[in-house]
Protein backbone atom coordinates (compact mmCIF):
# COMPACT_ATOMS: atom_id res chain seq x y z
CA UNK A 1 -24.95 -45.74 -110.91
CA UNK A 2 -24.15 -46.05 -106.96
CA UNK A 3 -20.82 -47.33 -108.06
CA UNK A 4 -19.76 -45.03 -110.33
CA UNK A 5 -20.67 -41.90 -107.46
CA UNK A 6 -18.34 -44.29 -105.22
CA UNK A 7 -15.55 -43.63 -107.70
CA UNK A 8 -15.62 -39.68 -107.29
CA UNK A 9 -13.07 -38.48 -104.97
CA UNK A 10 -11.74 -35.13 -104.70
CA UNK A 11 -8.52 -36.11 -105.14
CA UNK A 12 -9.27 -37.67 -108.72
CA UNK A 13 -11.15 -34.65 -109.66
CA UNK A 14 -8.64 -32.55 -108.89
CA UNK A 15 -6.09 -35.38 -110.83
CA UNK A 16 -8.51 -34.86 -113.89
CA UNK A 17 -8.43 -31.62 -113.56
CA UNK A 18 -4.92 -31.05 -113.73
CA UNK A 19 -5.07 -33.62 -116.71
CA UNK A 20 -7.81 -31.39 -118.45
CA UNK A 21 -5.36 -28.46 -118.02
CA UNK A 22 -2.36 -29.94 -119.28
CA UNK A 23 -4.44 -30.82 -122.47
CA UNK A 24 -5.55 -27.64 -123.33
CA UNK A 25 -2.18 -26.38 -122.61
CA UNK A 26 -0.78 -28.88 -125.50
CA UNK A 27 -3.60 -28.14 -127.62
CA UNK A 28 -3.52 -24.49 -127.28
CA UNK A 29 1.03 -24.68 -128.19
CA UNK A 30 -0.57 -27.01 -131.24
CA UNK A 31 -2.59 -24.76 -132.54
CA UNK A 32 -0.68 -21.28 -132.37
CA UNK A 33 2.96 -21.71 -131.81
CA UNK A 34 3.25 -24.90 -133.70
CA UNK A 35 0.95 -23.94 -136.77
CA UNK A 36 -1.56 -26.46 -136.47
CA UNK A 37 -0.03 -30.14 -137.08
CA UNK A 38 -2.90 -32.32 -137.88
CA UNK A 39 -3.73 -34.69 -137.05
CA UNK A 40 -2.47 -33.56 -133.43
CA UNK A 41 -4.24 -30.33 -133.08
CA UNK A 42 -8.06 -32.20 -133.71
CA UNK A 43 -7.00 -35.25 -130.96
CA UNK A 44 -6.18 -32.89 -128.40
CA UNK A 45 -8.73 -30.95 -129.82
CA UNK A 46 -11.45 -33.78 -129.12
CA UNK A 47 -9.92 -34.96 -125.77
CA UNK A 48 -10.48 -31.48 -124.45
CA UNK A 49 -14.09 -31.19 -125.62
CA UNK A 50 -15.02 -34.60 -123.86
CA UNK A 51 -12.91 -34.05 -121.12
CA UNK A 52 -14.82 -30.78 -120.72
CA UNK A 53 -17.97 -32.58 -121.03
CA UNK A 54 -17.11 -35.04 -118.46
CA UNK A 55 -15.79 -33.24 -116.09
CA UNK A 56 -18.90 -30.99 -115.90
CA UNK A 57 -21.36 -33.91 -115.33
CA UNK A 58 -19.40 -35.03 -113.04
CA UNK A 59 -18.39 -32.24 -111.02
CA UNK A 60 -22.23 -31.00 -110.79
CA UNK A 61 -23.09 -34.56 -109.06
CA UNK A 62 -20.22 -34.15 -106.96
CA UNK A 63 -21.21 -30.42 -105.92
CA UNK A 64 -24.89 -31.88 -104.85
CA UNK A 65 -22.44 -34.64 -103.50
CA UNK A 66 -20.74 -31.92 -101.17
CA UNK A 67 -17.40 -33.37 -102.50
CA UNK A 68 -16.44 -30.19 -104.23
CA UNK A 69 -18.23 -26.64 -103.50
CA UNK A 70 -20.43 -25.18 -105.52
CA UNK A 71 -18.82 -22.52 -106.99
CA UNK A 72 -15.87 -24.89 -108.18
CA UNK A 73 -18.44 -26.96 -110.26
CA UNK A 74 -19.61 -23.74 -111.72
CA UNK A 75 -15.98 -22.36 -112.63
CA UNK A 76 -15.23 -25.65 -114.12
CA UNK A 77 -18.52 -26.74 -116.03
CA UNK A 78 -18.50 -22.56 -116.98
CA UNK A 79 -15.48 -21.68 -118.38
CA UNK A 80 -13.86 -24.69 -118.18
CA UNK A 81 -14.24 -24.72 -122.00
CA UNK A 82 -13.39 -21.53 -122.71
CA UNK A 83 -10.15 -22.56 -120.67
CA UNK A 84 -9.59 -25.29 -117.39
CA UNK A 85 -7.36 -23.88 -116.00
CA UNK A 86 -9.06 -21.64 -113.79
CA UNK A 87 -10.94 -24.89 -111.75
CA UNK A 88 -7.43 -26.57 -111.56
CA UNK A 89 -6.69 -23.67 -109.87
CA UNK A 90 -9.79 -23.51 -107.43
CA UNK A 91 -8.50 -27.73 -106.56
CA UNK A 92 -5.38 -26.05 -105.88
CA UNK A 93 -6.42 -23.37 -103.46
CA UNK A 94 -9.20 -25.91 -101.56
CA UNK A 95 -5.55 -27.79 -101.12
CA UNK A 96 -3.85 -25.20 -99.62
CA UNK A 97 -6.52 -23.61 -97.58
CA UNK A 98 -6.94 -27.58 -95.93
CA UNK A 99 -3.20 -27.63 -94.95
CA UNK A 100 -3.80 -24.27 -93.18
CA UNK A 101 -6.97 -25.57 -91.40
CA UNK A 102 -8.95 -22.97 -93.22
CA UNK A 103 -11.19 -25.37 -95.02
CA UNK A 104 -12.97 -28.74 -94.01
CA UNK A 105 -11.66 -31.81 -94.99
CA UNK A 106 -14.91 -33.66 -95.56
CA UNK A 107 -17.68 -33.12 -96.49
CA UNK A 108 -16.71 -29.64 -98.10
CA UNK A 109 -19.68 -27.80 -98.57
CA UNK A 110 -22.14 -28.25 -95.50
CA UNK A 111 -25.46 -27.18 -95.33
């Protein structure tokens, strides 16, 4: 278990992420402006719903790791099924707001 928490990084999360994103953007062209091509529409389909899955386990343990903030594990493990795209986003902003100096490198979220 230790070594799998080693593997968590923000900058994979926000890799996955991205990933998640790009799948639900293919799956979402599958299903309405390319009528549904199976068996297409139910891989991407599946790879979003475990992808979802995953990346709300993990991004929970990596809140209570202070690799991401709270509130970025709760967009994503939220509504990242209804739609990821929002917590790609929220990786995107954290980004930004470190190049400016507005936000911490590491840990993210202290207490």
């Amino acid at each position: 278990m230790q070594r799998a928490i080693q593997f968590v990084t923000f900058r994979r999360l926000e890799v996955a992420s991205i990933t998640h994103s790009t799948v639900f953007l293919a799956l979402l062209i599958c299903a309405f402006a390319l009528g549904k091509p199976e068996p297409e529409t139910f891989i991407l389909g599946m790879t979003h719903g475990v992808m979802w899955i995953t990346m709300s386990l993990v991004c929970i343990v990596a809140a209570r790791m202070r690799i991401i903030p709270f509130w970025l594990a709760v967009t994503i493990s939220v509504l990242g099924g209804l739609g990821p795209f929002l917590g790609s986003l929220g990786f995107v902003l954290i980004e930004r707001r470190r190049g400016r100096g507005e936000w911490p490198s590491a840990p993210i979220v202290t207490r």
